[in-house]
Structures are given as structure tokens and as C-alpha cells.
N, C-alpha and C. Protein backbone atom coordinates (compact mmCIF):
# COMPACT_ATOMS: atom_id res chain seq x y z
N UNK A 1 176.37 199.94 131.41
CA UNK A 1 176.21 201.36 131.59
C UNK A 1 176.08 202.09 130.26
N UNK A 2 176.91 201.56 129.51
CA UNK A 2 176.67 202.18 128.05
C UNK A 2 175.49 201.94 126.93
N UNK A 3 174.95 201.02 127.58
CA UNK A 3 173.68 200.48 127.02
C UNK A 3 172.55 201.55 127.64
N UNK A 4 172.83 201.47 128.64
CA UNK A 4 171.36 202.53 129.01
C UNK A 4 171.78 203.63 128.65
N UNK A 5 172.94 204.49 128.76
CA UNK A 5 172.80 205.83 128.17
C UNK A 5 172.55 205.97 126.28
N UNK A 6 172.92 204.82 126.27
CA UNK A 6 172.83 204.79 124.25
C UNK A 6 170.59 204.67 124.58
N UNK A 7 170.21 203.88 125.76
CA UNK A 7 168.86 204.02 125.67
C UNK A 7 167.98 204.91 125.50
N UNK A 8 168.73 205.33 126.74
CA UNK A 8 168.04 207.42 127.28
C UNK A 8 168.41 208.10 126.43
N UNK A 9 169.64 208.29 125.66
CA UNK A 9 169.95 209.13 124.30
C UNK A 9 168.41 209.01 123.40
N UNK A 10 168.11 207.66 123.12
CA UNK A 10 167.26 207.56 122.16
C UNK A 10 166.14 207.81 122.62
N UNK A 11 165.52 207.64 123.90
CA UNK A 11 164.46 207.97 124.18
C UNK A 11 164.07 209.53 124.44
N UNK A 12 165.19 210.33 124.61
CA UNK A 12 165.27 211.81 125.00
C UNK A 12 164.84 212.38 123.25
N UNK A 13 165.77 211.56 122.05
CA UNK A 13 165.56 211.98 120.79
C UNK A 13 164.03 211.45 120.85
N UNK A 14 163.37 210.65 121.28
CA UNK A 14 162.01 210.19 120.64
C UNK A 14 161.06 211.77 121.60
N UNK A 15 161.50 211.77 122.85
CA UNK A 15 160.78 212.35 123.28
C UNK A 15 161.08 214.41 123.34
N UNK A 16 161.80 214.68 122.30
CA UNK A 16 162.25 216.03 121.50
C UNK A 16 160.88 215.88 120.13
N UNK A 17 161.36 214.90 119.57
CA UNK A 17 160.24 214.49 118.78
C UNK A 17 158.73 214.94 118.82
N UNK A 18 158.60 214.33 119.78
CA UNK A 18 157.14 214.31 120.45
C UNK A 18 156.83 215.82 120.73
N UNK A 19 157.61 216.55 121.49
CA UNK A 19 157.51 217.58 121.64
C UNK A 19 157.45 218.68 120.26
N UNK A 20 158.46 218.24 119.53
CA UNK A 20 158.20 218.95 118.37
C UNK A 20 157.22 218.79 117.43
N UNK A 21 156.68 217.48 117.34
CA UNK A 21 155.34 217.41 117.07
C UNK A 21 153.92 218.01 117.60
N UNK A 22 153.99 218.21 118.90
CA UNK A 22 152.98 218.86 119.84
C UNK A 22 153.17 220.20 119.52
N UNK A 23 154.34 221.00 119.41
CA UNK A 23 154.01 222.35 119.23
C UNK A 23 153.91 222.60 117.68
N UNK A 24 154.48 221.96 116.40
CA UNK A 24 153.96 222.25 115.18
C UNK A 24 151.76 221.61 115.59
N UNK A 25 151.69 221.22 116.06
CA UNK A 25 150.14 220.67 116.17
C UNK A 25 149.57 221.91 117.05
N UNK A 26 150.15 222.29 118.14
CA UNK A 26 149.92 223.78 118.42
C UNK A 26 149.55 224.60 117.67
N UNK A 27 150.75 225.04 117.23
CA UNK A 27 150.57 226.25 115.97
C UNK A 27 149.35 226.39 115.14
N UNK A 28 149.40 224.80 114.74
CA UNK A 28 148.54 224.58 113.63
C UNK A 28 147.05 224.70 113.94
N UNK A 29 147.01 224.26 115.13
CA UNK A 29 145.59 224.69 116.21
C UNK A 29 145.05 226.00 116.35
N UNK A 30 146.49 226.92 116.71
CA UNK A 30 146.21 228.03 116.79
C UNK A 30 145.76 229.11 115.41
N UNK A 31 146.10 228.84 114.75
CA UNK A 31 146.26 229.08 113.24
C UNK A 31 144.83 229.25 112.58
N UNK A 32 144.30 227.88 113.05
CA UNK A 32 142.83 227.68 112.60
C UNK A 32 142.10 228.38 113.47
N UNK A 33 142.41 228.43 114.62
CA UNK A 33 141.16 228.47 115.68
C UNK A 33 141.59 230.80 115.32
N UNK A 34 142.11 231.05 115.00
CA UNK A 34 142.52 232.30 114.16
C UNK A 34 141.40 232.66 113.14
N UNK A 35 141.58 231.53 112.17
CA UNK A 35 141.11 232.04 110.87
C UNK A 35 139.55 231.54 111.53
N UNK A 36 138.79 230.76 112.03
CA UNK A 36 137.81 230.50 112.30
C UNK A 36 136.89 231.83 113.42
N UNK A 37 138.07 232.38 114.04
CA UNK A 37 137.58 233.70 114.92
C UNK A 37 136.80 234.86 113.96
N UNK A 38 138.12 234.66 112.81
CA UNK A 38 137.92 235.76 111.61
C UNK A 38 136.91 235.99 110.65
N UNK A 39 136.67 234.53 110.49
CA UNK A 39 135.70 234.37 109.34
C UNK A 39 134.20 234.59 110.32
N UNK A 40 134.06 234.26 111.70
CA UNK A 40 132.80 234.71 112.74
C UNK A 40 132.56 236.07 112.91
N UNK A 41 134.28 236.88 112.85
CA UNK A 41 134.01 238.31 113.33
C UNK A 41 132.96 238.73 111.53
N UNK A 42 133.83 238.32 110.54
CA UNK A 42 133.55 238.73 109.27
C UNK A 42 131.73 238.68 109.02
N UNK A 43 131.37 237.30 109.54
CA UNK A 43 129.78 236.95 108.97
C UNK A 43 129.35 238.23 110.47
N UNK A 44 129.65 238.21 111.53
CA UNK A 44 128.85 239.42 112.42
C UNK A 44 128.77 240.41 111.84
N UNK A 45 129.98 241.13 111.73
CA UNK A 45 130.03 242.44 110.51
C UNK A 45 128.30 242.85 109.52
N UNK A 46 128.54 241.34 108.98
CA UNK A 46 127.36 241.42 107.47
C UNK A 46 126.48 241.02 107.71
N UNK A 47 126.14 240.62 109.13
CA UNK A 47 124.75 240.30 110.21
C UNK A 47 124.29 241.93 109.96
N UNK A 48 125.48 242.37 110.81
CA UNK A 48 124.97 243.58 111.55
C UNK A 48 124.56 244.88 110.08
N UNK A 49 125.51 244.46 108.96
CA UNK A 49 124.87 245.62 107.94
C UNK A 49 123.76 244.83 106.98
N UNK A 50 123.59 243.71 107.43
CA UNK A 50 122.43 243.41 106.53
C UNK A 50 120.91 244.71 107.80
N UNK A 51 121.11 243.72 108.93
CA UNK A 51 120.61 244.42 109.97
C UNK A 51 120.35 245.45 109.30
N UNK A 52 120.77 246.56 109.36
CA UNK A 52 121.00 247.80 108.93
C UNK A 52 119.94 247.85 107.64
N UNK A 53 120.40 247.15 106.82
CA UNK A 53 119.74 247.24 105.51
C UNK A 53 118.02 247.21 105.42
N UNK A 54 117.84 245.96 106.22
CA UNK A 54 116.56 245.73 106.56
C UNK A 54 115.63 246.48 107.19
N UNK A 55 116.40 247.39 108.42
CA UNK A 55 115.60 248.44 109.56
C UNK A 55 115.42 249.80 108.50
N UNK A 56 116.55 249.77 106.85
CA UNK A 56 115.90 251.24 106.42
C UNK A 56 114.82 250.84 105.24
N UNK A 57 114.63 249.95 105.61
CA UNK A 57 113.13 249.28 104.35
C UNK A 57 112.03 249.90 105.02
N UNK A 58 111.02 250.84 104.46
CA UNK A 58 110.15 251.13 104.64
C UNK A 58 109.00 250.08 105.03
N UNK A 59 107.92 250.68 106.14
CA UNK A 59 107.19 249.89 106.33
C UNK A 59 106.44 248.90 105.42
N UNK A 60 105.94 249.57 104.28
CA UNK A 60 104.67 248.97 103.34
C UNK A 60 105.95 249.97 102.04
N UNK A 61 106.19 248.49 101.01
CA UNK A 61 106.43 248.90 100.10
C UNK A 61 106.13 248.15 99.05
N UNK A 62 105.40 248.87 97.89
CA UNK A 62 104.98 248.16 97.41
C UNK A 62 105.57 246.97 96.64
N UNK A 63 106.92 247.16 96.04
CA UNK A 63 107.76 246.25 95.73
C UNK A 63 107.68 244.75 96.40
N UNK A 64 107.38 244.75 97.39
CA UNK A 64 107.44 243.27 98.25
C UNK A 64 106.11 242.86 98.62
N UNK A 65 104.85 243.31 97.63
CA UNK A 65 103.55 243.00 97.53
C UNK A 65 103.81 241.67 96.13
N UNK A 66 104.84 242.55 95.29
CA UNK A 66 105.01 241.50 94.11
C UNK A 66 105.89 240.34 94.03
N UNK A 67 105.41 239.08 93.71
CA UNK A 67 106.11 237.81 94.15
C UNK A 67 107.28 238.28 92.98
N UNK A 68 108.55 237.89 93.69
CA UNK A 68 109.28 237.48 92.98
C UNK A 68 109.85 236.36 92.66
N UNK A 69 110.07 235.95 91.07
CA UNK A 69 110.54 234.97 90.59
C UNK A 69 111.84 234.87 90.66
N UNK A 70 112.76 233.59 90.86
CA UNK A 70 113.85 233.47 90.66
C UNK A 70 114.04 233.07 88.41
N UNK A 71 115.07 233.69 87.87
CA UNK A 71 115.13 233.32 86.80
C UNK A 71 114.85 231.84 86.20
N UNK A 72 115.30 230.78 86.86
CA UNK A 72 115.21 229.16 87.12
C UNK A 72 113.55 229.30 86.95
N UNK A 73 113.02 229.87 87.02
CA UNK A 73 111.51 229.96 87.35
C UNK A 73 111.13 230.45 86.12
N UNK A 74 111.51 230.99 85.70
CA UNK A 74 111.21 231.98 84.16
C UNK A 74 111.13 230.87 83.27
N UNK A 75 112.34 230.45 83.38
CA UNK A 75 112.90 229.54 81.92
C UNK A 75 112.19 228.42 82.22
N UNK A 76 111.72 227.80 83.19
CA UNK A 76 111.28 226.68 83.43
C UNK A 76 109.69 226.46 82.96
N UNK A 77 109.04 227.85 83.19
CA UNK A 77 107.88 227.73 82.52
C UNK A 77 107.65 228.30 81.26
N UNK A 78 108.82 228.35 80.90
CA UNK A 78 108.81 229.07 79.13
C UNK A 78 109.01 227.60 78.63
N UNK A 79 110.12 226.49 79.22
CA UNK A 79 110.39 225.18 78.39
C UNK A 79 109.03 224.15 78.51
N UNK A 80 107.81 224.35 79.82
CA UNK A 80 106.77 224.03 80.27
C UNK A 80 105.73 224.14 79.09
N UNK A 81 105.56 225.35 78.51
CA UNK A 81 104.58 226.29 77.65
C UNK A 81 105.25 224.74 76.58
N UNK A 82 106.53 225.40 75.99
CA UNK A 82 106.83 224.94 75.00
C UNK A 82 106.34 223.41 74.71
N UNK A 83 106.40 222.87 75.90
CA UNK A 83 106.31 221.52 75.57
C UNK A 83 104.76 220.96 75.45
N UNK A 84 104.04 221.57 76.04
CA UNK A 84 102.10 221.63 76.37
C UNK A 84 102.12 222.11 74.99
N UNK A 85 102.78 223.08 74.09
CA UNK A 85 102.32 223.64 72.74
C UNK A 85 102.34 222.48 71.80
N UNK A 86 103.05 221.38 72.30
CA UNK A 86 103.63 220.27 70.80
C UNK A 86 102.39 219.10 70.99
């Protein structure tokens, strides 16, 4: 008789355990699935004011007739020149 309750003692501690493992894994679920809501509400936000940004661009401007270069692009055909010069 004392054998099985020394059993069930230990199995009740394994299975407190378990449980306390399941709800720190909870939390931790919840936690993320939080910051992951946040960071979706955040990029909609800067959807919606890029949105914004874009609808007050004039139809025809001339600015976006002219290609623009990224800087990487500058320097790359300045080290280009340089090297065709030697």
C-alpha cells in the first residue's frame, strides 16, 4: 500500500510538472502570437500611410520621367571609367 501511494505521489509531482510546463509554453505562445499581432497591426498602419503618400503624387510629374540612380550605381561607374582610363 505504501508503495503505490509513494507511486501516485510521484506521478501527481511528474504530472504538476507537465502542467507547469504547458502553461509557461502557453504564456510563451501567447506572448509571441502578441508581438506578431503588433508588428502586422504596425506594417498595416505604414501600408495605409504609404497609401496615402502615393494617392497625393500628382498625376505626371516630372521628377519620375528621370531615372534614378541608386549611389552603388554612381561609384560603380566612376571605378568602371577609372579602370577603361589605365
Amino acid at each position: 500500500m505504501r508503495r503505490e501511494l509513494a507511486l501516485l505521489r510521484i506521478e501527481l509531482e511528474q504530472l504538476r510538472a507537465r502542467e507547469d510546463e504547458a502553461r509557461k509554453t502557453e504564456q510563451f505562445l501567447f506572448a509571441h502570437l502578441d508581438r506578431v499581432i503588433d508588428s502586422r497591426d504596425r506594417w498595416q498602419r505604414e501600408a495605409e500611410r504609404l497609401s496615402a503618400l502615393v494617392a497625393d503624387i500628382p498625376e505626371h510629374d516630372e521628377t519620375l520621367d528621370k531615372p534614378q540612380r541608386p549611389l552603388v550605381w554612381w561609384r560603380n561607374t566612376r571605378w568602371l571609367a577609372s579602370r577603361d582610363d589605365k
